[in-house]
N, C-alpha and C. Protein backbone atom coordinates (compact mmCIF):
# COMPACT_ATOMS: atom_id res chain seq x y z
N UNK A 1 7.47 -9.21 -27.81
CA UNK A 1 8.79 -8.80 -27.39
C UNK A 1 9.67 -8.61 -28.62
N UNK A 2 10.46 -7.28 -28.41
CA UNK A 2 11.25 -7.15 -29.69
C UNK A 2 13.01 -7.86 -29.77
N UNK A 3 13.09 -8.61 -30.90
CA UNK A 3 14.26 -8.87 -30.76
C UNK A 3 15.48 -7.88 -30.26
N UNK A 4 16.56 -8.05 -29.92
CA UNK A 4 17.63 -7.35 -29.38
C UNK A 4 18.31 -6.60 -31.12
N UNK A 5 18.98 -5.52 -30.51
CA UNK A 5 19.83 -5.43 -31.85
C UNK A 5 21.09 -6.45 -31.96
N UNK A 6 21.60 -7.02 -30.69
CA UNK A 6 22.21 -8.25 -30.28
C UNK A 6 22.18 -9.31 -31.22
N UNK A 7 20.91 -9.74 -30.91
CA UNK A 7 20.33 -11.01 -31.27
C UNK A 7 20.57 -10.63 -32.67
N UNK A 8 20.17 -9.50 -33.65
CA UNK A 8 20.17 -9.94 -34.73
C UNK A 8 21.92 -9.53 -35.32
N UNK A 9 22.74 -9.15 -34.42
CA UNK A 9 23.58 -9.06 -34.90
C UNK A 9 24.01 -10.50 -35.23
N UNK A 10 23.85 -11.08 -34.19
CA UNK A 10 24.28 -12.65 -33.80
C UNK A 10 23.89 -12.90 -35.44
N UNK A 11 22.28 -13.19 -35.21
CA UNK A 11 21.81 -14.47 -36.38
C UNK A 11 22.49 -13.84 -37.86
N UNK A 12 23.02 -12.20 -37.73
CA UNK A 12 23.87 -11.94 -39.29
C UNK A 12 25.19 -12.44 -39.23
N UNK A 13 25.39 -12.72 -38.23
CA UNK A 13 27.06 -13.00 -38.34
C UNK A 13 27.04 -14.56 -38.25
N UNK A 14 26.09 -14.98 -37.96
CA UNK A 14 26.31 -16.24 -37.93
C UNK A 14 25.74 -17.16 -39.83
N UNK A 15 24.72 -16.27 -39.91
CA UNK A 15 24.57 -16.13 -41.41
C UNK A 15 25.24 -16.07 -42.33
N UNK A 16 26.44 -15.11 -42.33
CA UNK A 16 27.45 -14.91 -42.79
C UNK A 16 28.33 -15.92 -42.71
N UNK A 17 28.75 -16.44 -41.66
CA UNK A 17 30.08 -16.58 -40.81
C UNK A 17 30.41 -17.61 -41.66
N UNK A 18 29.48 -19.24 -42.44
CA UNK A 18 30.33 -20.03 -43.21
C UNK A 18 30.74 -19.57 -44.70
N UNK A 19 29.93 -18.48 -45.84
CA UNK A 19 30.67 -18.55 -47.13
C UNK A 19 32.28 -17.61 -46.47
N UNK A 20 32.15 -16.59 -45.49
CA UNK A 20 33.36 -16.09 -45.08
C UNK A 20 34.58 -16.88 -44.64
N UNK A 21 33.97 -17.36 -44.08
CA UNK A 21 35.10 -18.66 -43.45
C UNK A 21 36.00 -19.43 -44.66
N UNK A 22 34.88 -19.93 -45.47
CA UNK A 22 35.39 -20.51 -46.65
C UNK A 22 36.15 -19.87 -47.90
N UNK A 23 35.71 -18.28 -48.00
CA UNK A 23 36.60 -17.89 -48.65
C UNK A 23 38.04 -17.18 -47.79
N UNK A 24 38.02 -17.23 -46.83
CA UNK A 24 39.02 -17.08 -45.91
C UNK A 24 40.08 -18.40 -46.21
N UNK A 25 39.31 -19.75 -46.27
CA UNK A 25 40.49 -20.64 -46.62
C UNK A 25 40.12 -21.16 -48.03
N UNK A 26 39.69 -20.33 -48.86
CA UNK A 26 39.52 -20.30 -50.20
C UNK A 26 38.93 -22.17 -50.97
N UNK A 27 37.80 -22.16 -49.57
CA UNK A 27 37.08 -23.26 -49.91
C UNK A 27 37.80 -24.77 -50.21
N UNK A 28 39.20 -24.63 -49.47
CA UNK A 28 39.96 -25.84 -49.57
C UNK A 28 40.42 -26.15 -48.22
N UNK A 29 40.73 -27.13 -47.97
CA UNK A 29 41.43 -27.73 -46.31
C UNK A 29 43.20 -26.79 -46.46
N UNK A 30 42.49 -26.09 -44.73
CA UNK A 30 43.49 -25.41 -44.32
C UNK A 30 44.84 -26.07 -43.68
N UNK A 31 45.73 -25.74 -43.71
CA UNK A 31 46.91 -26.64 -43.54
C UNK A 31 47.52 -25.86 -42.33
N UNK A 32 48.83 -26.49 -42.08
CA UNK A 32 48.70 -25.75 -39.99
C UNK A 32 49.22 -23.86 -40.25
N UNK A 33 49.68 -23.85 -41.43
CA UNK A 33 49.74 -22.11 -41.65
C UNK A 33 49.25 -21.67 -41.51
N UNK A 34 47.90 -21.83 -42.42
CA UNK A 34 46.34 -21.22 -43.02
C UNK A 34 45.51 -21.28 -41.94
N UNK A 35 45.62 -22.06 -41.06
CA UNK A 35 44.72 -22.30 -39.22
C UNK A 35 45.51 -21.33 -38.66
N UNK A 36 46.93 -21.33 -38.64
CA UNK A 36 47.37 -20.42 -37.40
C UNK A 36 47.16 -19.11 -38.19
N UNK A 37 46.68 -18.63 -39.07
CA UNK A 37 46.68 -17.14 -40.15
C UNK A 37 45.53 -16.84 -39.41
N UNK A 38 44.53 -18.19 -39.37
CA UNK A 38 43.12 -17.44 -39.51
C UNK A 38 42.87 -17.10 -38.23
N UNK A 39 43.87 -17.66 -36.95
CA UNK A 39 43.37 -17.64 -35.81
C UNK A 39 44.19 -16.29 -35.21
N UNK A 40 45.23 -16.09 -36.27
CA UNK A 40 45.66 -14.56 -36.07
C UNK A 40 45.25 -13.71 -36.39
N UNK A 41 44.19 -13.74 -37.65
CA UNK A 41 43.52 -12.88 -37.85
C UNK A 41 42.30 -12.59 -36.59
N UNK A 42 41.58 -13.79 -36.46
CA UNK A 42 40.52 -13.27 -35.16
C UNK A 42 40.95 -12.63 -33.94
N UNK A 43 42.27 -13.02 -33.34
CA UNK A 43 43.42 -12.27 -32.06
C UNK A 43 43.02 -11.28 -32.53
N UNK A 44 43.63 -10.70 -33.63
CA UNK A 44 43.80 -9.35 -33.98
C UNK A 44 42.52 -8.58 -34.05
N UNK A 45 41.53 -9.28 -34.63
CA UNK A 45 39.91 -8.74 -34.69
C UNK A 45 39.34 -8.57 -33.70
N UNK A 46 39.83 -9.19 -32.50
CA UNK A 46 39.41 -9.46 -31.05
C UNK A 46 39.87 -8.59 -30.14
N UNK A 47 40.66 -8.15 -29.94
CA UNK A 47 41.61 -7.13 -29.72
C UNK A 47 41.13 -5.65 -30.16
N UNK A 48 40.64 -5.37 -31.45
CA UNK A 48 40.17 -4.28 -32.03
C UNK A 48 38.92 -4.03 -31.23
N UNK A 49 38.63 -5.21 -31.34
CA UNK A 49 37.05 -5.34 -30.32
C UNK A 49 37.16 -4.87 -29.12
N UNK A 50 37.76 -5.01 -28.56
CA UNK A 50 37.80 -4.94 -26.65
C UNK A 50 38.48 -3.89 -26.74
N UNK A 51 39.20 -3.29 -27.54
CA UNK A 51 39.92 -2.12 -27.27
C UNK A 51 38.27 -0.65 -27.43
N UNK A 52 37.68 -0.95 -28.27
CA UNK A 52 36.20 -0.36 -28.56
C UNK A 52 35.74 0.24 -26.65
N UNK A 53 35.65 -1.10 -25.90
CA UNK A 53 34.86 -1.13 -24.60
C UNK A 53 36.07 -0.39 -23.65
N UNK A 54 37.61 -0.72 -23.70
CA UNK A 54 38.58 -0.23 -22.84
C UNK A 54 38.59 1.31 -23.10
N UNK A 55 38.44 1.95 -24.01
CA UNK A 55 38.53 3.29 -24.55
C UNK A 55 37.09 4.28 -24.49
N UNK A 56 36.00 3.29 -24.21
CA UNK A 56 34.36 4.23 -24.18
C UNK A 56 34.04 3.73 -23.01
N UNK A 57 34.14 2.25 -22.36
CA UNK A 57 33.32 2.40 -21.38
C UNK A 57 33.07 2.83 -19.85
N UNK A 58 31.74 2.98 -19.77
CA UNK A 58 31.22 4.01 -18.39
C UNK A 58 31.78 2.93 -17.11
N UNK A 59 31.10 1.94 -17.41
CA UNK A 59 31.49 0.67 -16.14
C UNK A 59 32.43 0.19 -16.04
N UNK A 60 33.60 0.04 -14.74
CA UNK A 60 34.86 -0.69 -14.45
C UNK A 60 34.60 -1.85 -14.76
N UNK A 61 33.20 -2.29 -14.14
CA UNK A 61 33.56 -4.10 -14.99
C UNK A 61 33.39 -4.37 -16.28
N UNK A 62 32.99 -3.61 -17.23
CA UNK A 62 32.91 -3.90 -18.41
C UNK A 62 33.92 -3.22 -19.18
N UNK A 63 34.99 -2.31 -18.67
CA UNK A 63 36.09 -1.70 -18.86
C UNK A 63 37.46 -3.11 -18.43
N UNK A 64 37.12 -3.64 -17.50
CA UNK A 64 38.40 -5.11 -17.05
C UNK A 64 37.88 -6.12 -17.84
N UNK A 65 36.65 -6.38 -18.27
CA UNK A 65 36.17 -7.68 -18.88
C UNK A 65 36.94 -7.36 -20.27
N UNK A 66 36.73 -6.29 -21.11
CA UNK A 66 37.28 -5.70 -22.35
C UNK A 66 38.95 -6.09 -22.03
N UNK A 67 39.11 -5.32 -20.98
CA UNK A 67 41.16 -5.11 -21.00
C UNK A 67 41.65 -6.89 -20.86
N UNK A 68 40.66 -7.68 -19.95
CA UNK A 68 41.05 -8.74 -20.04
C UNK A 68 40.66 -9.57 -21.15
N UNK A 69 40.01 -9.17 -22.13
CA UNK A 69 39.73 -10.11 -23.67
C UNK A 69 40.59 -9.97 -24.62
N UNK A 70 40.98 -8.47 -24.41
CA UNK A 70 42.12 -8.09 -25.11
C UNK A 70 43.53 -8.41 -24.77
N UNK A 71 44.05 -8.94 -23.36
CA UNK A 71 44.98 -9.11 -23.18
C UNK A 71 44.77 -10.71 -23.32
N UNK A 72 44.14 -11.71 -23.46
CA UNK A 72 43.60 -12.69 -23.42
C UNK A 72 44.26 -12.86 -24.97
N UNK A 73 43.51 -12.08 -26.09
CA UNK A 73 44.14 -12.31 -27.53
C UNK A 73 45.42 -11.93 -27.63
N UNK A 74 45.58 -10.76 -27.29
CA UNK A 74 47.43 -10.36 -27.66
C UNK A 74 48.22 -11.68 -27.26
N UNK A 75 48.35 -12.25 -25.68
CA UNK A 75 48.98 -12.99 -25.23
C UNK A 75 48.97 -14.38 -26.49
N UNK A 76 47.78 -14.61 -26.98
CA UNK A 76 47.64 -16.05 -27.85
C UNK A 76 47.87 -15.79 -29.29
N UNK A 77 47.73 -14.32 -29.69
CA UNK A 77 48.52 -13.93 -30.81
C UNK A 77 49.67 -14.25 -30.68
N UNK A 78 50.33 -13.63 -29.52
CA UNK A 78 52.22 -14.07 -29.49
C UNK A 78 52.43 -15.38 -29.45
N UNK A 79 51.75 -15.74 -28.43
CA UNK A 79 52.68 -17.65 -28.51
C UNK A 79 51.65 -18.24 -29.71
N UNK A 80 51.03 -17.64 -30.72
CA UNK A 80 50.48 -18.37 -32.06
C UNK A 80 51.97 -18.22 -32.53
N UNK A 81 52.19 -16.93 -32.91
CA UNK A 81 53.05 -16.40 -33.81
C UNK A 81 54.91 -16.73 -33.40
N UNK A 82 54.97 -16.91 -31.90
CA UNK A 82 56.20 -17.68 -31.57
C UNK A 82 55.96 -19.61 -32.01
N UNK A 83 55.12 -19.79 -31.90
CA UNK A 83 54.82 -21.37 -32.35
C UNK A 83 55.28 -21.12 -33.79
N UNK A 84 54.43 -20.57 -34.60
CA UNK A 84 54.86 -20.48 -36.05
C UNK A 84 56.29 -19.80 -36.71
N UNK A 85 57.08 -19.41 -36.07
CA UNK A 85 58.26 -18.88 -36.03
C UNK A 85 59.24 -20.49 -35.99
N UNK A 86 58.72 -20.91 -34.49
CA UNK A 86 59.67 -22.11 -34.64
C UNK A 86 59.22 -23.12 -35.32
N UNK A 87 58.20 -23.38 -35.53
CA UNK A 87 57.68 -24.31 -37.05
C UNK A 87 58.08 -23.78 -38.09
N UNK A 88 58.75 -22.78 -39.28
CA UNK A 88 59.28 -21.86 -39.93
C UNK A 88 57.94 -22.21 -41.12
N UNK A 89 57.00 -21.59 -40.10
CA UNK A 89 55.35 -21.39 -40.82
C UNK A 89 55.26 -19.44 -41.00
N UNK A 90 55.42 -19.63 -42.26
CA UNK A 90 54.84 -18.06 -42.73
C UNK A 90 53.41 -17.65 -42.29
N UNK A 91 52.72 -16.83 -41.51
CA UNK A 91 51.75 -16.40 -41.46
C UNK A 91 51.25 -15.66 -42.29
N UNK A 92 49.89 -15.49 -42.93
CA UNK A 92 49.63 -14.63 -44.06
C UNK A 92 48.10 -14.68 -43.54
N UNK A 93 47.88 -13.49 -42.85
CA UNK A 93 46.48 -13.23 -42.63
C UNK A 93 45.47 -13.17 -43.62
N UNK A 94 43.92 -13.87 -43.71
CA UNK A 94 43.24 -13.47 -44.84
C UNK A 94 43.02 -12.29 -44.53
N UNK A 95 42.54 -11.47 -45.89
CA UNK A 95 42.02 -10.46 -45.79
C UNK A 95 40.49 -10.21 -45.24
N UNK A 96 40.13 -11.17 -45.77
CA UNK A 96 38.33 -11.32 -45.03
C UNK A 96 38.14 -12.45 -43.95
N UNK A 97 37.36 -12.18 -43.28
CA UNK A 97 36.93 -13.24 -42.45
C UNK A 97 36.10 -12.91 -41.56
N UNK A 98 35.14 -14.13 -41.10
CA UNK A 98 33.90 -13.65 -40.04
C UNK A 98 34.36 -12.25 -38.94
N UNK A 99 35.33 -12.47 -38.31
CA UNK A 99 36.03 -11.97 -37.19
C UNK A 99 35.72 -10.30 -37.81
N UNK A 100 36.34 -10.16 -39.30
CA UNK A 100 36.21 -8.49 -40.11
C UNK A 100 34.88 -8.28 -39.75
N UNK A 101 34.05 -8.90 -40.31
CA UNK A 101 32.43 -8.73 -40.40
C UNK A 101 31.70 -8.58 -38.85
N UNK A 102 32.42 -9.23 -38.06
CA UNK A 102 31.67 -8.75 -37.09
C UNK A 102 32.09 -7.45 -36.26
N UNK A 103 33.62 -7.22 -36.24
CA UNK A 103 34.33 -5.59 -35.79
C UNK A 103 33.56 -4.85 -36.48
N UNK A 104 32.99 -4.81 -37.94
CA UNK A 104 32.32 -4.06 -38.54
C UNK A 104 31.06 -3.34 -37.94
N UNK A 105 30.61 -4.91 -37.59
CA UNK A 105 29.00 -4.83 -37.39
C UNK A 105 28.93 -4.11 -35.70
N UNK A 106 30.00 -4.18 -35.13
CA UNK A 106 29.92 -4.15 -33.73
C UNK A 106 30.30 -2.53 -33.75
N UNK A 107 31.26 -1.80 -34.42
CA UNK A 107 31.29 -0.54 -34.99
C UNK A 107 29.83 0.35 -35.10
N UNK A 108 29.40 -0.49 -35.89
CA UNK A 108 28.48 0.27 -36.25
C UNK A 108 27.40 0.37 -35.17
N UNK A 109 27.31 -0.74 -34.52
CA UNK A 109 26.09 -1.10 -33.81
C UNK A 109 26.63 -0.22 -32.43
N UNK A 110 27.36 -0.03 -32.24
CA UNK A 110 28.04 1.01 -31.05
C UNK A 110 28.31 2.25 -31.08
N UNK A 111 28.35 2.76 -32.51
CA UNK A 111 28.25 4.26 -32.74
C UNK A 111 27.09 5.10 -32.33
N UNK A 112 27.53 6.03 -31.66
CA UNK A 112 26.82 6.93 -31.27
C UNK A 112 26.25 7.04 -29.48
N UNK A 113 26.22 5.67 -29.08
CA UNK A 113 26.07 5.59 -27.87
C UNK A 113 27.24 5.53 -26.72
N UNK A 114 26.68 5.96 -25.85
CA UNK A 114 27.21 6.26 -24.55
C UNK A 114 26.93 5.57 -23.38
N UNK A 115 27.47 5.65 -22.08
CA UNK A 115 27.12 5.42 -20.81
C UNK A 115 26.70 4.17 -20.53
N UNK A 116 25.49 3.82 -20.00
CA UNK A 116 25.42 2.22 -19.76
C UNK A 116 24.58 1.99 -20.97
N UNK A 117 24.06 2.70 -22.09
CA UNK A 117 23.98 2.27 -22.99
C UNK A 117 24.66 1.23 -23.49
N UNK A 118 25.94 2.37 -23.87
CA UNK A 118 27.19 1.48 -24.77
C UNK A 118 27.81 0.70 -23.93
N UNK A 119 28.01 0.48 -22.36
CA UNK A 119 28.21 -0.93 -22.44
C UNK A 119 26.95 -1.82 -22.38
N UNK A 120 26.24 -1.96 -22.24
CA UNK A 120 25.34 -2.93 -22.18
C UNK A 120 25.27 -3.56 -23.79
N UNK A 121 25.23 -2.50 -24.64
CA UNK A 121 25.26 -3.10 -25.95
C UNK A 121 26.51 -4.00 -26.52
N UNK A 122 27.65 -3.52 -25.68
CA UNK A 122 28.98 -4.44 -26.03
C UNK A 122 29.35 -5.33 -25.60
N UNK A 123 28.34 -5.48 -24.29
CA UNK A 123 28.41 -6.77 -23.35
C UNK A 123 27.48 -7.60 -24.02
N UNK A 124 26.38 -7.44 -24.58
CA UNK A 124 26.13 -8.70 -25.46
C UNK A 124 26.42 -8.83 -26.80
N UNK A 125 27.63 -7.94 -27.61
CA UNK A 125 28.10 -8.04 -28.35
C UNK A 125 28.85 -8.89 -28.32
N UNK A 126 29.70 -9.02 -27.30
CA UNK A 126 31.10 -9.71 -26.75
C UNK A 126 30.49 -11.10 -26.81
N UNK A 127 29.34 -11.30 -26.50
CA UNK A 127 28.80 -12.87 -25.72
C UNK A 127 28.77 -13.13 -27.46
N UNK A 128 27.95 -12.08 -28.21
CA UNK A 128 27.55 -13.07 -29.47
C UNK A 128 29.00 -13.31 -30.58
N UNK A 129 29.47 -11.90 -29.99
CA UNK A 129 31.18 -12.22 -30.44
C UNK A 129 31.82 -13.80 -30.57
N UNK A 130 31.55 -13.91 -29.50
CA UNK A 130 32.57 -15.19 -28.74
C UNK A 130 31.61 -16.29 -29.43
N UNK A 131 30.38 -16.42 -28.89
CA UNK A 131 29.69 -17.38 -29.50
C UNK A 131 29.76 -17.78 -31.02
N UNK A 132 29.74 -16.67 -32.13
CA UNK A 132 29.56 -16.74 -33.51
C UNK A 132 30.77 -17.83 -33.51
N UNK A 133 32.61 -17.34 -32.81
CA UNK A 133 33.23 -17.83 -33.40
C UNK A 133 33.64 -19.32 -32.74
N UNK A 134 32.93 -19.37 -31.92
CA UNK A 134 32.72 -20.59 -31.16
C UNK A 134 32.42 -21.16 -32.22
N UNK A 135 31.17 -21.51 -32.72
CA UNK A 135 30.30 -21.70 -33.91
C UNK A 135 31.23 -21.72 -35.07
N UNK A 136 31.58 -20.69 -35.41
CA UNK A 136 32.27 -21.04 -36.96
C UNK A 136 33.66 -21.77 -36.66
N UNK A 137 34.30 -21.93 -35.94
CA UNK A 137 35.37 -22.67 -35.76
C UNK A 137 35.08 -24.27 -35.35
N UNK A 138 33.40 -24.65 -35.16
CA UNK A 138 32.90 -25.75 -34.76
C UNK A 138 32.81 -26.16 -36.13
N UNK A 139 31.83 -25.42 -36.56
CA UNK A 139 31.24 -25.91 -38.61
C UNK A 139 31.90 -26.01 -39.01
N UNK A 140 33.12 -24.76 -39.06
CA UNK A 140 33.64 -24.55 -40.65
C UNK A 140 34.90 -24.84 -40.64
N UNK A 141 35.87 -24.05 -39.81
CA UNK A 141 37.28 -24.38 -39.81
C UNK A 141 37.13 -25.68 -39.23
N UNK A 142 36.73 -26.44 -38.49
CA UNK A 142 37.48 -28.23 -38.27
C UNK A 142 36.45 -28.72 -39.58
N UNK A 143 35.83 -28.48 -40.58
CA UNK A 143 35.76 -29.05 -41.63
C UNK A 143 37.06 -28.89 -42.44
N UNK A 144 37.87 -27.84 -42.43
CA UNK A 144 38.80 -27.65 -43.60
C UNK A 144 40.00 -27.90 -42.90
N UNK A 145 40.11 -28.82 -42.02
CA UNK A 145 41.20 -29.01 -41.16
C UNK A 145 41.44 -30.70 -41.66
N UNK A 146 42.67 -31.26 -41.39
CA UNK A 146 43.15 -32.48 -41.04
C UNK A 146 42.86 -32.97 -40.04
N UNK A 147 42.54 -34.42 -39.75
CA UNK A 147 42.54 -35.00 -38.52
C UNK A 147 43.69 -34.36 -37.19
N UNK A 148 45.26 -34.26 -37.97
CA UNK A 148 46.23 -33.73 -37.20
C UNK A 148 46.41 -32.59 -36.32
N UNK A 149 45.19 -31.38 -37.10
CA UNK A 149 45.28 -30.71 -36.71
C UNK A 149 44.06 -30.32 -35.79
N UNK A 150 42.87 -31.34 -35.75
CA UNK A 150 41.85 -30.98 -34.62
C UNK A 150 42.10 -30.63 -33.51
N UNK A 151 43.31 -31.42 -32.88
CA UNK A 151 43.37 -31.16 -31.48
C UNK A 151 43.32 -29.63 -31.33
N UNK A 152 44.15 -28.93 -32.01
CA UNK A 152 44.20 -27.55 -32.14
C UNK A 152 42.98 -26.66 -32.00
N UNK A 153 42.31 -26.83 -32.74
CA UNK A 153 40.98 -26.55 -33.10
C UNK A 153 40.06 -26.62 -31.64
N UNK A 154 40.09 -27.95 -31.52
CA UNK A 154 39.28 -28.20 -30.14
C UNK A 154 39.84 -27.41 -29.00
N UNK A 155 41.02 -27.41 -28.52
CA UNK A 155 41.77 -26.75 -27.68
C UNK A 155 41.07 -24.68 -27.89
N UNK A 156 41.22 -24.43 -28.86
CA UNK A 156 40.72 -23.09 -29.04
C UNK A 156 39.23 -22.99 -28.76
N UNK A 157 38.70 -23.75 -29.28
CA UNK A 157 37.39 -23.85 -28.96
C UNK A 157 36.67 -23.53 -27.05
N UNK A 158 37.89 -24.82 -26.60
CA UNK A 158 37.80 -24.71 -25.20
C UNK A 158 37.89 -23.28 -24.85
N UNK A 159 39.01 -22.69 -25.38
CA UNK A 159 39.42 -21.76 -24.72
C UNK A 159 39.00 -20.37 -24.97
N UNK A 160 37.86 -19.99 -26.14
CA UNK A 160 37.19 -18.97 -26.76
C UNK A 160 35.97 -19.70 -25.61
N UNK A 161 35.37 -21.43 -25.36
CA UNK A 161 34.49 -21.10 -24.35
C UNK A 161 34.51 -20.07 -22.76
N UNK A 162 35.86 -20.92 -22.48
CA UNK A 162 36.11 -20.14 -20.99
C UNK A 162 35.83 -18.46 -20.77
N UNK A 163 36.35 -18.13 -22.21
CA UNK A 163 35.99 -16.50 -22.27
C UNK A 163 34.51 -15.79 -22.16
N UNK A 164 34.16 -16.80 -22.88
CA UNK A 164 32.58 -16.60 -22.51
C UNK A 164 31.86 -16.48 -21.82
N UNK A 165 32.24 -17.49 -21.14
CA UNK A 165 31.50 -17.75 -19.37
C UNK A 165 32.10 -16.47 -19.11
N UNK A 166 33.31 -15.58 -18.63
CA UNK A 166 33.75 -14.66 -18.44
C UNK A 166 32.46 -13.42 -18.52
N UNK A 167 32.35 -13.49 -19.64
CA UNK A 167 31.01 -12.20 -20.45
C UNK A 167 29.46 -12.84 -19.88
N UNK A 168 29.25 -14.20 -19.68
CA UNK A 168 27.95 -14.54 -19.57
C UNK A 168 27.64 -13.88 -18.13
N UNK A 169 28.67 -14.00 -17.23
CA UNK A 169 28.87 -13.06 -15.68
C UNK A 169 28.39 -12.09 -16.16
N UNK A 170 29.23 -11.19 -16.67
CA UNK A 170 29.21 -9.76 -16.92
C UNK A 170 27.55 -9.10 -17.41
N UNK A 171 27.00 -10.13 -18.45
CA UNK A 171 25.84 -9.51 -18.92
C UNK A 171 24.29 -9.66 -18.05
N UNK A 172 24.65 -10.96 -16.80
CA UNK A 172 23.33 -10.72 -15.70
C UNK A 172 23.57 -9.13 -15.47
N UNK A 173 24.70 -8.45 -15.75
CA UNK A 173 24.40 -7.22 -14.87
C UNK A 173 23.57 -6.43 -15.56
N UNK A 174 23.30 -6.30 -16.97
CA UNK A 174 22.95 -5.30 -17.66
C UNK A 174 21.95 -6.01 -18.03
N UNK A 175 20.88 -7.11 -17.68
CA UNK A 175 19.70 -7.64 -18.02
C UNK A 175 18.89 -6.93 -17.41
């Protein structure tokens, strides 16, 4: 049996996902700015993502699963970015980070196709999406975090799971 192009997107991004991470918080403990930057940067990467499936795809449910991932990040971009407003926390997005590398990879890996092709390929994009950063926000960012700021961390975690389950629905269809 041949691996998925999925699967190996997964095991590259997940390959990737800790020296990125780390030079994202430039290999030092992130402080509550540098957490809420990085988690604005993935909103925003996340968003780019689902906008990909709202704009190509053939299937309504994989056209609402997209509009709702994307409205899912915008909404937690804003109350990130209203939280950090009234904390008078400057946001300063990294320029790199897992989240870049995988819009990349998911770009590429979606060019050219169509129909239930292209969603089927974005529906387990989305799963390994969610998963990678499940994962790197497990390893890497609550390593470069404060005790103070885990709760945070964990709380996102929860809540990048729930999304998942969301997509794990979605992809019995295209098995």
């Amino acid at each position: 049996m041949r691996p998925s192009a999925a699967y190996w997107l997964l095991i590259g991004a997940v390959s990737v996902a800790p020296p990125l991470a780390a030079q994202a918080t430039g290999g030092s403990a992130l402080n509550e700015a540098g957490l809420y930057s990085l988690y604005a940067k993935r909103h925003a990467m996340t968003v780019a993502f689902a906008t990909l499936a709202t704009e190509r795809a053939s299937d309504g449910d994989v056209r609402k699963a997209a509009e709702k991932l994307g409205r899912a990040h915008q909404e937690a971009q804003g109350k990130l970015e209203r939280i950090a407003t009234e904390r008078h926390l400057t946001l300063a997005l990294p320029e790199h980070d897992t989240s870049t590398v995988l819009l990349e990879q998911a770009r590429t890996a979606l060019g050219g196709k169509v129909g239930r092709s292209f969603d089927s390929a974005w529906v387990s994009l989305a799963q390994g999406w969610l998963s990678t950063l499940i994962l790197d926000n497990n390893r890497v960012v609550k390593a470069h975090i404060g005790p103070e700021l885990q709760p945070v961390a964990q709380e996102h975690t929860t809540w990048l799971f729930h999304q998942s389950a969301d997509i794990t629905g979605l992809r019995k269809k295209f098995k």
